[in-house]
Protein backbone atom coordinates (compact mmCIF):
# COMPACT_ATOMS: atom_id res chain seq x y z
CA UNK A 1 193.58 120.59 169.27
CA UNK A 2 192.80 118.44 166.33
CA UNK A 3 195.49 118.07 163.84
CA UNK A 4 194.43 116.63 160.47
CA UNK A 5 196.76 115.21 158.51
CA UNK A 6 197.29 116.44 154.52
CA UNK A 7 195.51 113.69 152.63
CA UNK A 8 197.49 114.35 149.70
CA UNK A 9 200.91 113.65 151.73
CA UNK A 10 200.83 109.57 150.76
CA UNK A 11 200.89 110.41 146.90
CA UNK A 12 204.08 112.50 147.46
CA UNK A 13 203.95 114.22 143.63
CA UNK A 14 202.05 112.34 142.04
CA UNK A 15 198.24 113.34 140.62
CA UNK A 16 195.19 112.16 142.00
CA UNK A 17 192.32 111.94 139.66
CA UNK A 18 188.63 113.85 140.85
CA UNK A 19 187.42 110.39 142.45
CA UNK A 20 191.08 109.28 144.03
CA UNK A 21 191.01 112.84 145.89
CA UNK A 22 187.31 112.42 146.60
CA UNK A 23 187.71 109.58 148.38
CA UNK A 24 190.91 110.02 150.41
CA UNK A 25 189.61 113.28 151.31
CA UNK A 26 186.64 111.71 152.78
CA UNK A 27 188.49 109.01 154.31
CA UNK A 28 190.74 111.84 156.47
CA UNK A 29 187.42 113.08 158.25
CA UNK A 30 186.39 109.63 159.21
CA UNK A 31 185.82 109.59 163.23
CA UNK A 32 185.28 113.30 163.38
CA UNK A 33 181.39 113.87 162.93
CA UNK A 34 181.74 116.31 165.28
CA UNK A 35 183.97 118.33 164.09
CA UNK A 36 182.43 118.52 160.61
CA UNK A 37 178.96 119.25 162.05
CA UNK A 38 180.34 122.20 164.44
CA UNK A 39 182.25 124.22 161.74
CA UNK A 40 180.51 126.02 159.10
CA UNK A 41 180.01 129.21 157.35
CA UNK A 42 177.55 130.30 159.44
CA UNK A 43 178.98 128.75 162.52
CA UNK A 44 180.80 130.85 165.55
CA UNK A 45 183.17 129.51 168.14
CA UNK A 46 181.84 130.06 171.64
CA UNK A 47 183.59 132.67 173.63
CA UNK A 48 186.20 130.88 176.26
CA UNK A 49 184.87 131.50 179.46
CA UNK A 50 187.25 130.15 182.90
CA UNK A 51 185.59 126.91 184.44
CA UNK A 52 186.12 128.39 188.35
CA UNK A 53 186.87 126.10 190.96
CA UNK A 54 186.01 127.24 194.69
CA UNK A 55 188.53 126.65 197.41
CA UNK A 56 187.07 125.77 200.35
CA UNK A 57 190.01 127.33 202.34
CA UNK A 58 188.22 130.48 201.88
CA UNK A 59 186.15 129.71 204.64
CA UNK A 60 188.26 128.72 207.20
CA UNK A 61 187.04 125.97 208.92
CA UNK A 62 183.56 126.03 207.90
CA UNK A 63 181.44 122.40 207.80
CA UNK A 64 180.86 121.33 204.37
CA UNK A 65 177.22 121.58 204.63
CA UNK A 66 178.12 125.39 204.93
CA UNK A 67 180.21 125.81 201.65
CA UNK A 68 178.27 123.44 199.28
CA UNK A 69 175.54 125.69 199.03
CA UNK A 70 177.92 128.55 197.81
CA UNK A 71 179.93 126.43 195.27
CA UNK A 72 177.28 127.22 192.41
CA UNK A 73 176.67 130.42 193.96
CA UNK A 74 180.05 132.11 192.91
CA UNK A 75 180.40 130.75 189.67
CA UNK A 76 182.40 127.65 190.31
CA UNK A 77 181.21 124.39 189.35
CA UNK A 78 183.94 122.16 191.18
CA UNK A 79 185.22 122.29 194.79
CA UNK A 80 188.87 122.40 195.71
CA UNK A 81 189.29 120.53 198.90
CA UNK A 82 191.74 121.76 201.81
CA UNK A 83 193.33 120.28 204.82
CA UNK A 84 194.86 121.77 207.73
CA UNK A 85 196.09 124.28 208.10
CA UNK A 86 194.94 126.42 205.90
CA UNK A 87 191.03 124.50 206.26
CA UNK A 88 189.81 121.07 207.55
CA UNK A 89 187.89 120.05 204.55
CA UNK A 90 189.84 117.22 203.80
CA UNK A 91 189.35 116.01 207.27
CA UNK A 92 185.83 116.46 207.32
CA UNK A 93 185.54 114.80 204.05
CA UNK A 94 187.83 111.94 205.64
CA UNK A 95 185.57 111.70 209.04
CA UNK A 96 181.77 111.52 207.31
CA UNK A 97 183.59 108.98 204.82
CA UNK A 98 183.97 109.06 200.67
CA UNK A 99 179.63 108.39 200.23
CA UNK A 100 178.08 110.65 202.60
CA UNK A 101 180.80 113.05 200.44
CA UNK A 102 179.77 111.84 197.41
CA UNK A 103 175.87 112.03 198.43
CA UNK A 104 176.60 115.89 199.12
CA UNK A 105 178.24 116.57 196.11
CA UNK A 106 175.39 115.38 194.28
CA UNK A 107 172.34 117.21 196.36
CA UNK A 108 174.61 120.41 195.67
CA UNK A 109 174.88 119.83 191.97
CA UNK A 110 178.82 120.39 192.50
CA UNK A 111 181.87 118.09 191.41
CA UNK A 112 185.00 117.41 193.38
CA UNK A 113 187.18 119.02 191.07
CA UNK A 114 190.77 119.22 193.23
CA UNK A 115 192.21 118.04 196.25
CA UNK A 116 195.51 120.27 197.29
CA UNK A 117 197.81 118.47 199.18
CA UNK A 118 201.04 120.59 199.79
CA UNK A 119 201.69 118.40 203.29
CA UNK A 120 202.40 115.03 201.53
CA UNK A 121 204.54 116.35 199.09
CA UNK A 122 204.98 114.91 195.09
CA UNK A 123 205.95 111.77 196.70
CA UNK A 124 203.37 110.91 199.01
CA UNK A 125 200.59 111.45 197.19
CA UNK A 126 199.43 107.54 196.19
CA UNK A 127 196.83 107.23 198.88
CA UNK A 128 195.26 110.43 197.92
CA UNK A 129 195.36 109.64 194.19
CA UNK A 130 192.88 106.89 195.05
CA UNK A 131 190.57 108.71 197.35
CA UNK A 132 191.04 110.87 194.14
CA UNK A 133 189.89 108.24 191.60
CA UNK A 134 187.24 106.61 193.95
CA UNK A 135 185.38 109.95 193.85
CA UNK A 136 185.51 111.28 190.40
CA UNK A 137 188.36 113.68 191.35
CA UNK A 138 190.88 114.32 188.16
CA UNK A 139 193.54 116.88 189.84
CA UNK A 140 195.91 117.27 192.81
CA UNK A 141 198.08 120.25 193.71
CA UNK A 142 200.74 119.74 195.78
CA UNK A 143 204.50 121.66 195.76
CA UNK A 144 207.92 120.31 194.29
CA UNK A 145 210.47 119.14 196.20
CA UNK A 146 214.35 119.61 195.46
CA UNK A 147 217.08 122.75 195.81
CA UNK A 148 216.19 126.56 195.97
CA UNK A 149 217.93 129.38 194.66
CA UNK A 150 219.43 128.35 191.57
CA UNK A 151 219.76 129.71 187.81
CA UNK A 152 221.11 128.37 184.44
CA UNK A 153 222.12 124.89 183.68
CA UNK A 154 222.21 124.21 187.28
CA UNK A 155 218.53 125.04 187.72
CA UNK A 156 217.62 122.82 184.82
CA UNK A 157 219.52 120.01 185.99
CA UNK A 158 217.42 120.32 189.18
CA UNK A 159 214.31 120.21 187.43
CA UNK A 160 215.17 117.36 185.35
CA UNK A 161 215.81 115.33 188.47
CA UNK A 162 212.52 115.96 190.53
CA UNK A 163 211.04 115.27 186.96
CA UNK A 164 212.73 111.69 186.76
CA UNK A 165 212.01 111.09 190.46
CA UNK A 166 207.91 112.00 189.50
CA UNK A 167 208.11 109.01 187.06
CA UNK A 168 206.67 105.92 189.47
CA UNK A 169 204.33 108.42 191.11
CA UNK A 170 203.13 109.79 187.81
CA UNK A 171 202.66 105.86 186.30
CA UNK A 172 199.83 105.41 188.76
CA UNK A 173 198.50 108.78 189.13
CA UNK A 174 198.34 107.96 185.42
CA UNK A 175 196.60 104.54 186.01
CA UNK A 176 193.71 106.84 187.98
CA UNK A 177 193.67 109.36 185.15
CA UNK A 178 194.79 111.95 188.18
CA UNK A 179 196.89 115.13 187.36
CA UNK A 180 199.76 116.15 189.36
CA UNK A 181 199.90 119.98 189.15
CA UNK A 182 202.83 121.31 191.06
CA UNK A 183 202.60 124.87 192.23
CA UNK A 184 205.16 127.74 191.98
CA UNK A 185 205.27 128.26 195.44
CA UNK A 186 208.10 130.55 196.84
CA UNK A 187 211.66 129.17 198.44
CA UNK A 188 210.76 126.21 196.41
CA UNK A 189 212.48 124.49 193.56
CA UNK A 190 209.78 125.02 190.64
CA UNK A 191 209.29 129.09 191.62
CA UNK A 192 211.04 130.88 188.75
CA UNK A 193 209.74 131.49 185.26
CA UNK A 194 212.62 129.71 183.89
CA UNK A 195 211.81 126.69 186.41
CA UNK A 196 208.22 126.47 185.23
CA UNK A 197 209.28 126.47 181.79
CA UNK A 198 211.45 123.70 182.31
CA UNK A 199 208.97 121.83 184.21
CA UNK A 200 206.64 122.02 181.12
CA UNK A 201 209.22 121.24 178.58
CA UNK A 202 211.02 118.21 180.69
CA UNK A 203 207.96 116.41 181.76
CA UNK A 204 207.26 113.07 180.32
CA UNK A 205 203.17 113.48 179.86
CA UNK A 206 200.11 115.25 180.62
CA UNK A 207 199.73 113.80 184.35
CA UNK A 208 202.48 116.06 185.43
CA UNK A 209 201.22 119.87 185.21
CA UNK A 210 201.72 123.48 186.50
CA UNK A 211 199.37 125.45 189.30
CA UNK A 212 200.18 128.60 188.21
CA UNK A 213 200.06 131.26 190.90
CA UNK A 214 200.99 135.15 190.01
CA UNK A 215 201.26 135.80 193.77
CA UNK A 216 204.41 133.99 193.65
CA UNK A 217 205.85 135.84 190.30
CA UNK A 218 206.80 139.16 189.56
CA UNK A 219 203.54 141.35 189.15
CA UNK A 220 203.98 142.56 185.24
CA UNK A 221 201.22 141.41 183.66
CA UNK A 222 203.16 141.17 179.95
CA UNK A 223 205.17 138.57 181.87
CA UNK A 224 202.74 136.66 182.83
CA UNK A 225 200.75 136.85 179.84
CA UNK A 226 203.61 135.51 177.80
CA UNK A 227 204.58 132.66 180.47
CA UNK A 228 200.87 131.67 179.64
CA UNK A 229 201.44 131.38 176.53
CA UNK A 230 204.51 129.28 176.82
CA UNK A 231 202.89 126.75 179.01
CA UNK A 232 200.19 126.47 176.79
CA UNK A 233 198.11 123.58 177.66
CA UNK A 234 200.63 122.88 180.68
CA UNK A 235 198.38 124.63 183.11
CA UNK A 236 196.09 122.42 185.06
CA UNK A 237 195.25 125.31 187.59
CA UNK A 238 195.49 129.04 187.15
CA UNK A 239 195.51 130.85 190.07
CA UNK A 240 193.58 134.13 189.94
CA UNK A 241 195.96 135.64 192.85
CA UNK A 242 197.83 138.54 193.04
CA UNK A 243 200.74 139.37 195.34
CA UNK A 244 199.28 142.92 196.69
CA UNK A 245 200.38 143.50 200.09
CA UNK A 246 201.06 140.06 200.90
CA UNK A 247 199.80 136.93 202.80
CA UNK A 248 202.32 136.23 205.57
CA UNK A 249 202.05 139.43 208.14
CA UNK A 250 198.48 140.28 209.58
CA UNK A 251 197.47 143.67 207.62
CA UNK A 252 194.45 145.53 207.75
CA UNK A 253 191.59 143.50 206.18
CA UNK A 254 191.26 145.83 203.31
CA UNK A 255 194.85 145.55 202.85
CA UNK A 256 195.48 141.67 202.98
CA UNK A 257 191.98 141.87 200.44
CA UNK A 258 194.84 143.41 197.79
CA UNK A 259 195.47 139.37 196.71
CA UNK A 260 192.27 139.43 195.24
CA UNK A 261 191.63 140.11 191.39
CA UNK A 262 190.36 143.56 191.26
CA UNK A 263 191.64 144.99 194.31
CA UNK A 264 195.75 144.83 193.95
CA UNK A 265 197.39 147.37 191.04
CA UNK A 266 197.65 143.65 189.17
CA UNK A 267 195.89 143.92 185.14
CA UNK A 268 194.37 140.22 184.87
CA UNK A 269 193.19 141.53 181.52
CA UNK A 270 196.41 140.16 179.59
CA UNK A 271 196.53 137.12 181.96
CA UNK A 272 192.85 136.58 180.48
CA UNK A 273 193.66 137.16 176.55
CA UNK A 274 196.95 134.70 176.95
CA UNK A 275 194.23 132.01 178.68
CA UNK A 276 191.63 132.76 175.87
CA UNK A 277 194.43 132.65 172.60
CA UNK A 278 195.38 129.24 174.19
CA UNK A 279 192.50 128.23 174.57
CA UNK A 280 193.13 127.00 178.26
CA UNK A 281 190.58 124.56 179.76
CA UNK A 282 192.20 123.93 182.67
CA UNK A 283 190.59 125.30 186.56
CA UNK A 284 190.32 128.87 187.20
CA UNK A 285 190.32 129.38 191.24
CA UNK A 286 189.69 133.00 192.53
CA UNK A 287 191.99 132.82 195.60
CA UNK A 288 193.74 134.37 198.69
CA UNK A 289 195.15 133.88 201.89
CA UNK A 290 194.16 135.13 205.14
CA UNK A 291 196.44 135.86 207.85
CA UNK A 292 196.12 133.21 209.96
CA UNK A 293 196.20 130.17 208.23
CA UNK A 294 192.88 128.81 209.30
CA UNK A 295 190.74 131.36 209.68
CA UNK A 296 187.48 132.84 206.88
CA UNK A 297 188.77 135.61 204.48
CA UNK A 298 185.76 137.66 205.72
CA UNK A 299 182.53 136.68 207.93
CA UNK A 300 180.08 135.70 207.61
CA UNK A 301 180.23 132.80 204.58
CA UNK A 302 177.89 135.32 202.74
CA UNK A 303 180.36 137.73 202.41
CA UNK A 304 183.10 135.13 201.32
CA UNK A 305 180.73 134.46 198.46
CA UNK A 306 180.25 137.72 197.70
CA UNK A 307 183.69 138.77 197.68
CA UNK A 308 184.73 135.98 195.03
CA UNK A 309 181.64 137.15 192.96
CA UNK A 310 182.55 141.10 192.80
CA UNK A 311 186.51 139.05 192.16
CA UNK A 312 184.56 136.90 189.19
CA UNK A 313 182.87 140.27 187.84
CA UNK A 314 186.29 142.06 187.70
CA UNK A 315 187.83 138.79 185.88
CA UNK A 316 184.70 138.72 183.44
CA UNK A 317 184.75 142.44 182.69
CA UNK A 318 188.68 141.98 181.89
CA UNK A 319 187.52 139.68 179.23
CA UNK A 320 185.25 141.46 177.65
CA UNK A 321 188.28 144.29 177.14
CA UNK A 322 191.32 141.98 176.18
């Protein structure tokens, strides 16, 4: 957001005359051309829309050359690279090497727009925050580290500490102009709404974010709604996940589809007006876990694709009613 300052704040009570005003007027828009030439009276914001972000974990262990060609096809401009166990991505992307990667990206039209990393932790991450610079790559998700199951000041406190033990890490994740987006996963230290919020309020800058997953909160969409707007621009990833039925028994496949916007009893539409009245412009990833780890929510890759599309036309419809 663009703040501009009151001109007329230097001259505390005292009068300008027509051309003093005149000129520090001008001299206040000075740099913003763009601004100036976008707002009118005839001039209409664009609608938000989500920038979506594919994960290729979706599709098990499919090759690369297999999911490219879907990225653009579900909305998504950006990939969100996986490792094992939940895909091999990062592997593959690891054994054809960073410009064969970078040379497929390209052909596909597709950015690398996240690399999740829960395995190496907050603290482990500095080799991957280069692999993350060398290829254009401004976002890793990975979980928090620290004591579970606490409340109050104690909770805080907890925080506070993982946040001043992020401080090297986020200096050079800073340095690669990489964000650190820690996830609310369960039996973890940043889980809670009141552990998120602290997370956003304690850290030091904009390199340290949230990946905010419903799955892992309670399913009231007011909640959520109003957690969104709390975090405000805090949110580096939002999770379009529900909890449904679950991700960690094997369920019918119609059943363990309940994660997925749409499907589970889950209104996104409040989720979607918090993201739109703050303006969010951080990843949207339509997302779900199959039971195994490993393996494609659906076959064939076809249907993966179209699953996150009907997903995407659920989400988009919300949006046109909030």
């Amino acid at each position: 957001m663009l703040v501009l300052m009151d001109p007329f704040l230097p001259c505390h009570s005292e009068k300008l005359n027509r051309r003093a005003a005149v000129t520090t007027l001008a001299g206040a828009f000075v740099g913003v051309p763009s601004l100036l030439a976008s707002v009118g009276p005839n001039k209409k914001r664009s609608p938000w829309r989500p920038r979506y972000l594919l994960a290729s974990c979706l599709y098990g262990y499919a090759s690369l050359d297999v999911i490219f060609p879907e990225v653009r096809k579900t909305g998504a401009t950006a990939i969100d690279i996986w490792p094992k166990v939940h895909g091999n991505q990062r592997e593959q992307l690891e054994a054809m090497g960073e410009a064969t990667f970078q040379e497929k990206l390209r052909q596909h039209g597709v950015t690398l727009g996240c690399l999740t990393q829960y395995k190496l932790g907050p603290f482990g991450l500095r080799d991957e925050i280069g692999v993350a610079r060398r290829l254009g790559c401004h976002t890793i998700v990975t979980g928090s580290r620290g004591p579970r199951d606490l409340r109050g000041s104690e909770l805080k406190a907890a925080v506070r500490q993982f946040v001043e033990k992020m401080k090297p890490h986020l200096e050079v994740a800073q340095a690669a102009d990489v964000t650190i987006a820690i996830e609310n996963h369960g039996h973890a230290l940043i889980e809670s709404p009141d552990s998120i919020r602290w997370l956003a309020e304690l850290a030091p800058s904009r390199h340290l974010a949230i990946a905010l997953a419903p799955y892992h909160l309670p399913q009231d969409s007011r909640l959520l709604a109003e957690l969104i707007r709390q975090l405000g621009d805090r949110i580096a990833v939002f999770y379009a996940w529900q909890h449904g039925k679950g991700c960690m028994k094997k369920l019918p496949k119609e059943e363990e589809l309940l994660q997925m916007p749409g499907r589970g009893p889950l209104d996104f539409a409040p989720l979607l007006e918090a993201l739109t009245e703050i303006d969010y412009q951080g990843w949207t990833e339509i997302f779900m876990h199959p039971v195994p780890r490993g393996i494609p929510i659906l076959e064939p890759p076809s249907a993966i694709t179209a699953e996150v599309n009907r997903a995407r036309k659920y989400l988009e419809d919300c949006l046109r009613r909030s």
